[in-house]
N, C-alpha and C. Protein backbone atom coordinates (compact mmCIF):
# COMPACT_ATOMS: atom_id res chain seq x y z
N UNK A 1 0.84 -1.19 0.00
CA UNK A 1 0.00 0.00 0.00
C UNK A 1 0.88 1.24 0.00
N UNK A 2 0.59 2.49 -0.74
CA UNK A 2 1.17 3.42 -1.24
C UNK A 2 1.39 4.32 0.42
N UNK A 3 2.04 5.09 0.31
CA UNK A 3 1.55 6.26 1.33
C UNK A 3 1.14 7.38 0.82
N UNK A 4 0.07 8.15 1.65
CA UNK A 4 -0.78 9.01 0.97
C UNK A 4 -0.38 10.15 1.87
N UNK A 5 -1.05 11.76 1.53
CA UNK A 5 -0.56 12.91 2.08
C UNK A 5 -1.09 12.27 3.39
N UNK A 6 -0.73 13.06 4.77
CA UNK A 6 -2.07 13.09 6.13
C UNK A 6 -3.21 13.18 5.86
N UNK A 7 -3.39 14.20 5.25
CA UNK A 7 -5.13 14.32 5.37
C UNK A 7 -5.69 14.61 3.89
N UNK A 8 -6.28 13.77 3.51
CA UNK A 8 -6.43 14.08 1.71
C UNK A 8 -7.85 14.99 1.27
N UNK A 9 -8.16 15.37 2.17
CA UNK A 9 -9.52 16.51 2.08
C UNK A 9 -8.98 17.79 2.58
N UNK A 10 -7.76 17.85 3.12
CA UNK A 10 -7.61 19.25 3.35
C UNK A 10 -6.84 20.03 2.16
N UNK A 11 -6.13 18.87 1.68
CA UNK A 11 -5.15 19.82 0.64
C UNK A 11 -3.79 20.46 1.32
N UNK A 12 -3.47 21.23 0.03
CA UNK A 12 -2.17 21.88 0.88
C UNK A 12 -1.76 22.92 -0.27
N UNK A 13 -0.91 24.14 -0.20
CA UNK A 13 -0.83 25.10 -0.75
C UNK A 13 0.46 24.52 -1.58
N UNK A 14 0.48 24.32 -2.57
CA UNK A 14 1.51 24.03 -3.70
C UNK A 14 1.84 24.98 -4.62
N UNK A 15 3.00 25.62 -4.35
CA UNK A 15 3.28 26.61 -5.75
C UNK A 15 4.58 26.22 -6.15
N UNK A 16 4.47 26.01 -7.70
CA UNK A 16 5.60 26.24 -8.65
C UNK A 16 6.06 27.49 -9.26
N UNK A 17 7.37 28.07 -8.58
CA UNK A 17 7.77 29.08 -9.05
C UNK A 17 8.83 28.76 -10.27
N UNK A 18 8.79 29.67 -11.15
CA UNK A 18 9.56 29.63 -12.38
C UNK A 18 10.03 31.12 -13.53
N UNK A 19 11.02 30.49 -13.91
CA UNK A 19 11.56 31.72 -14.84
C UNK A 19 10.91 31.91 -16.64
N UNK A 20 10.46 32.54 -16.83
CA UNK A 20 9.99 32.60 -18.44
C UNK A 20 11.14 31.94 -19.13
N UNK A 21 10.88 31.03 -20.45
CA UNK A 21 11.42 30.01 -21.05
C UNK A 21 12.17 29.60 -19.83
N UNK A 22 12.25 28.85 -19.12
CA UNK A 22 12.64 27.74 -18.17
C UNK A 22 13.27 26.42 -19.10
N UNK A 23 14.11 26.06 -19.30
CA UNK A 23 13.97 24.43 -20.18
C UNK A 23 13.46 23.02 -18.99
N UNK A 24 13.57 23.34 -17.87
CA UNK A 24 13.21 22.54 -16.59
C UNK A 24 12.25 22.48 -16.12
N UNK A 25 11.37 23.73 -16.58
CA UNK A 25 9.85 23.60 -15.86
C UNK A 25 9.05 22.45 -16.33
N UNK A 26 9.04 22.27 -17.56
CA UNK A 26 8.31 21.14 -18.03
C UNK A 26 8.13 19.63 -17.68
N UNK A 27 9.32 19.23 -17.61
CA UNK A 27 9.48 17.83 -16.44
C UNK A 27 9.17 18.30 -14.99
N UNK A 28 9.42 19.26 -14.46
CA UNK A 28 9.10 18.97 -13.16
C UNK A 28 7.71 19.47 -13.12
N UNK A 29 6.73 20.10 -13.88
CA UNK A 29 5.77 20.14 -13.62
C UNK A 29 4.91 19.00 -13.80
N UNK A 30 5.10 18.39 -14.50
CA UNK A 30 4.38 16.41 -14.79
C UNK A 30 4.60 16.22 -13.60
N UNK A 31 6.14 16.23 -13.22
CA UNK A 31 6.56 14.90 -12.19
C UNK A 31 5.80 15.80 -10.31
N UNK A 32 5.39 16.85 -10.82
CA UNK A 32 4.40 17.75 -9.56
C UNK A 32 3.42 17.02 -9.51
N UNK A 33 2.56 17.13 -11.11
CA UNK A 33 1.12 16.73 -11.17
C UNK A 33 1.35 14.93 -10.75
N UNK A 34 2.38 14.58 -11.31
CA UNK A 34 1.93 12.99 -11.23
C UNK A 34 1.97 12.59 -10.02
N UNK A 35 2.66 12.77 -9.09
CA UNK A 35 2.93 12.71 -7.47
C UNK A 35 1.96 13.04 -6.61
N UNK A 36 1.26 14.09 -6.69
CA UNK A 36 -0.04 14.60 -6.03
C UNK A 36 -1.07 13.84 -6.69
N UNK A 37 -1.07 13.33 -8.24
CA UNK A 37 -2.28 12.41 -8.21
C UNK A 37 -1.95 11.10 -7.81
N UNK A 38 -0.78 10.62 -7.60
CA UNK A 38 -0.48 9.75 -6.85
C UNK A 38 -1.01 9.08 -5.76
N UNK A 39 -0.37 10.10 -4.71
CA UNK A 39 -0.97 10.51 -3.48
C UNK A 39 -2.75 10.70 -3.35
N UNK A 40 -2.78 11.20 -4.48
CA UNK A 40 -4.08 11.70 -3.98
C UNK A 40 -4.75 12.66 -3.04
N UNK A 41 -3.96 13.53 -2.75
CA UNK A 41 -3.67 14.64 -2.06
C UNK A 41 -4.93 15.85 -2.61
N UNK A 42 -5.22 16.03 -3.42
CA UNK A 42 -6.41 17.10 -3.52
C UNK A 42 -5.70 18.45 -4.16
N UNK A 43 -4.52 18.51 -3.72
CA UNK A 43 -3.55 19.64 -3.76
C UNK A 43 -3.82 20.67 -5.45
N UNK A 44 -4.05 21.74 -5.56
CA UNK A 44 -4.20 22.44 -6.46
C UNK A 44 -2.66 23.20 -6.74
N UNK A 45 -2.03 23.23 -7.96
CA UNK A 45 -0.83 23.86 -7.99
C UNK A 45 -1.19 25.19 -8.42
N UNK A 46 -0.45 26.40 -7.82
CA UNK A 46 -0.58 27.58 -8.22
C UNK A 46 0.83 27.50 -8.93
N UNK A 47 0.83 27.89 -10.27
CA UNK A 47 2.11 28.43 -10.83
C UNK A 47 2.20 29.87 -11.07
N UNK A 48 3.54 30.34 -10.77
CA UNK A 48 3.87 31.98 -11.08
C UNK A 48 5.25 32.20 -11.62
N UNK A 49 4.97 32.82 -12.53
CA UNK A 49 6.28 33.13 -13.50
C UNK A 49 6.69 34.33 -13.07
N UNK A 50 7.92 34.99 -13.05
CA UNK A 50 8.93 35.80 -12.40
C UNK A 50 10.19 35.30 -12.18
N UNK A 51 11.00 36.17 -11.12
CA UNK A 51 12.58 36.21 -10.95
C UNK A 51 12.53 35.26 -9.19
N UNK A 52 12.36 34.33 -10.25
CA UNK A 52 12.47 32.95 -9.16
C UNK A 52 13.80 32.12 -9.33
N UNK A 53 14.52 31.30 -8.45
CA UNK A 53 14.90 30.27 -8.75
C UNK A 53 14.13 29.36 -9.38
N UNK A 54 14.64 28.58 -10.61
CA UNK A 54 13.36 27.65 -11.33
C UNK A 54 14.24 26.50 -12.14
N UNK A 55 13.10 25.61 -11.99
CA UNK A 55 11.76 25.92 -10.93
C UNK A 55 12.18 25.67 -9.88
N UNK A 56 11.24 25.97 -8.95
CA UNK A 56 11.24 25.87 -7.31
C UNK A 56 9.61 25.63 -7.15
N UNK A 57 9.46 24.68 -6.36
CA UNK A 57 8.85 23.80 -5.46
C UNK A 57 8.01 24.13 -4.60
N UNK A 58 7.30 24.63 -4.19
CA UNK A 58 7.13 25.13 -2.69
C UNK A 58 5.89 24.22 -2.12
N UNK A 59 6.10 24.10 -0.92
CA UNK A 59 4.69 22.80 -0.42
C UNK A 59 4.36 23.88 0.92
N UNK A 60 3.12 24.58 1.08
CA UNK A 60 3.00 25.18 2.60
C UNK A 60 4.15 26.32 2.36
N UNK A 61 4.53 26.79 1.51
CA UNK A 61 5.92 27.84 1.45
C UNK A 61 7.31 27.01 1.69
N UNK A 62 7.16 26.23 2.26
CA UNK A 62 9.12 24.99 2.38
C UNK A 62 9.05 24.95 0.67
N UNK A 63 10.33 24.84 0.40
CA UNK A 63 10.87 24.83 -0.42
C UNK A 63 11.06 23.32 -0.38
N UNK A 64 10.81 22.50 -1.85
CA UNK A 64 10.89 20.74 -1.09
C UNK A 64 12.48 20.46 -1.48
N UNK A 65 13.07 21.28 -1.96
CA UNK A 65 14.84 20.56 -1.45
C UNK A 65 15.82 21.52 -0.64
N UNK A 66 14.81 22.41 0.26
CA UNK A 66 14.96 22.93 1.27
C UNK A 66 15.36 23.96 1.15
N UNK A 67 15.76 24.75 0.53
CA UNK A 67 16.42 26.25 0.16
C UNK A 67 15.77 27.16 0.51
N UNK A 68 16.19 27.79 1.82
CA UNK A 68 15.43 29.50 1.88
C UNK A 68 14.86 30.02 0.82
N UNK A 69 13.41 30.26 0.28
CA UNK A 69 13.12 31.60 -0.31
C UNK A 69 12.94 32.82 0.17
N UNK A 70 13.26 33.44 1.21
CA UNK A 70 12.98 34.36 1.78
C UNK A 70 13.93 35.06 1.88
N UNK A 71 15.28 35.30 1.54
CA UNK A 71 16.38 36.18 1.72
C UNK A 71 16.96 35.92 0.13
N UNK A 72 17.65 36.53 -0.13
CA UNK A 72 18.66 36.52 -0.99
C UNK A 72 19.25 35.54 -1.59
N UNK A 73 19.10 34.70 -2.62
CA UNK A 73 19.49 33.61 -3.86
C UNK A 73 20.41 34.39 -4.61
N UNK A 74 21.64 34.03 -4.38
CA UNK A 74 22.32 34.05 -5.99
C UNK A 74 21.72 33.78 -7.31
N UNK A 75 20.72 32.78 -7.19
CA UNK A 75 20.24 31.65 -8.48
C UNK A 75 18.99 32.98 -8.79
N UNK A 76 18.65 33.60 -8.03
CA UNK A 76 17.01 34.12 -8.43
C UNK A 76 16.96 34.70 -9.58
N UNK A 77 15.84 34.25 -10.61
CA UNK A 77 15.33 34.45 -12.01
C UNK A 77 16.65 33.61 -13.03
N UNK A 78 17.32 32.69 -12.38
CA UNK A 78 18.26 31.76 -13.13
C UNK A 78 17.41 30.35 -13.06
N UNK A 79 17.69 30.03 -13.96
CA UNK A 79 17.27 27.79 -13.95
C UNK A 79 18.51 27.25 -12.87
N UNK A 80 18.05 26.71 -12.28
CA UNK A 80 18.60 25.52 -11.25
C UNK A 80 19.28 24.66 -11.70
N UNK A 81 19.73 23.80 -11.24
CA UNK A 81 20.83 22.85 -11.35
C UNK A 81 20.37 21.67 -10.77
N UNK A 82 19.60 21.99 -9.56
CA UNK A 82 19.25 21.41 -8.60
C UNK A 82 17.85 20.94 -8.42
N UNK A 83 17.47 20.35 -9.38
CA UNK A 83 16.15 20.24 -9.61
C UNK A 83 15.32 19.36 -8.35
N UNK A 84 14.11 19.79 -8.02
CA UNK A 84 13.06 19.33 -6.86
C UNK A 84 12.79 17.49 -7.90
N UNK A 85 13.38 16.87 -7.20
CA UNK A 85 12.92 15.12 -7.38
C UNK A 85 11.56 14.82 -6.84
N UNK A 86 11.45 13.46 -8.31
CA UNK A 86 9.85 13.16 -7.50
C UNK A 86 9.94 12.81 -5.80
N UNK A 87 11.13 12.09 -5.39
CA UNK A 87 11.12 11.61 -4.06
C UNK A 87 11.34 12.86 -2.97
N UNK A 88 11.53 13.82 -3.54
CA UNK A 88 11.88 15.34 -2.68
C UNK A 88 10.22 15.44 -2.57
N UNK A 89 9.98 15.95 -3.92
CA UNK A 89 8.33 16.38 -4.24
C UNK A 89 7.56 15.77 -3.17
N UNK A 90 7.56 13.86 -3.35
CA UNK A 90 6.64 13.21 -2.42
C UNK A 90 6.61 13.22 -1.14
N UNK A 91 8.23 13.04 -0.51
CA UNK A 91 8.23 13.56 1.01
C UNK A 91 7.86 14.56 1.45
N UNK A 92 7.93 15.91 0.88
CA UNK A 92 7.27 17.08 1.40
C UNK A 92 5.90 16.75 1.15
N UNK A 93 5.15 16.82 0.14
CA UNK A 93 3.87 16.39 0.15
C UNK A 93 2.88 15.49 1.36
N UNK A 94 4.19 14.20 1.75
CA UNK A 94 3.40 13.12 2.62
C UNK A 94 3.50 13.97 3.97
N UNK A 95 4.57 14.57 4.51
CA UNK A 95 5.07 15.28 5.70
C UNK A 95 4.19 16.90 6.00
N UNK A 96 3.72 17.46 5.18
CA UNK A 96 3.31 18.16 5.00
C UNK A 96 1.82 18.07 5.75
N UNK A 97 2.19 19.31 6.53
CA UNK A 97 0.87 19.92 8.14
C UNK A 97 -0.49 21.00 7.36
């Protein structure tokens, strides 16, 4: 049996932040959607384009491979290197209050 979010009627605030032409957004946005329908989580993704690190992840505002957004990125409005994994994606998702 799979593991599912905690509570699959409450949902949870999911945003994908990203840079205009991104070449990375595209896989990680599948591997977003496919994980939450996975789970079965309910979760609605908000996406927003701007001078983000990208993409970036966010579950509840955590960043799911942990990186401060709240101060100062070298990377901000650059593509990543460091791309959010489905197994990053799913642990924040299942852990997620």
């Amino acid at each position: 049996m799979s593991k599912q979010c905690k509570d699959r009627t409450r949902g949870c605030k999911v945003e994908l932040l990203y840079v205009d032409n991104c070449p990375n957004v595209d896989q990680v946005r599948l591997d977003l959607a496919s994980v939450i329908e996975e789970l079965g989580c309910g979760c609605e993704i908000l996406e927003l384009c701007g001078d983000y690190p990208s993409p970036t992840i966010l579950i509840n505002g955590q960043d799911v491979i942990g990186q401060d957004q709240t101060g100062s990125n070298p990377s901000e409005g650059a593509c990543r290197l460091d791309l959010p994994t489905r197994d990053q994606i799913r642990s924040a998702l299942i852990s997620s209050k």
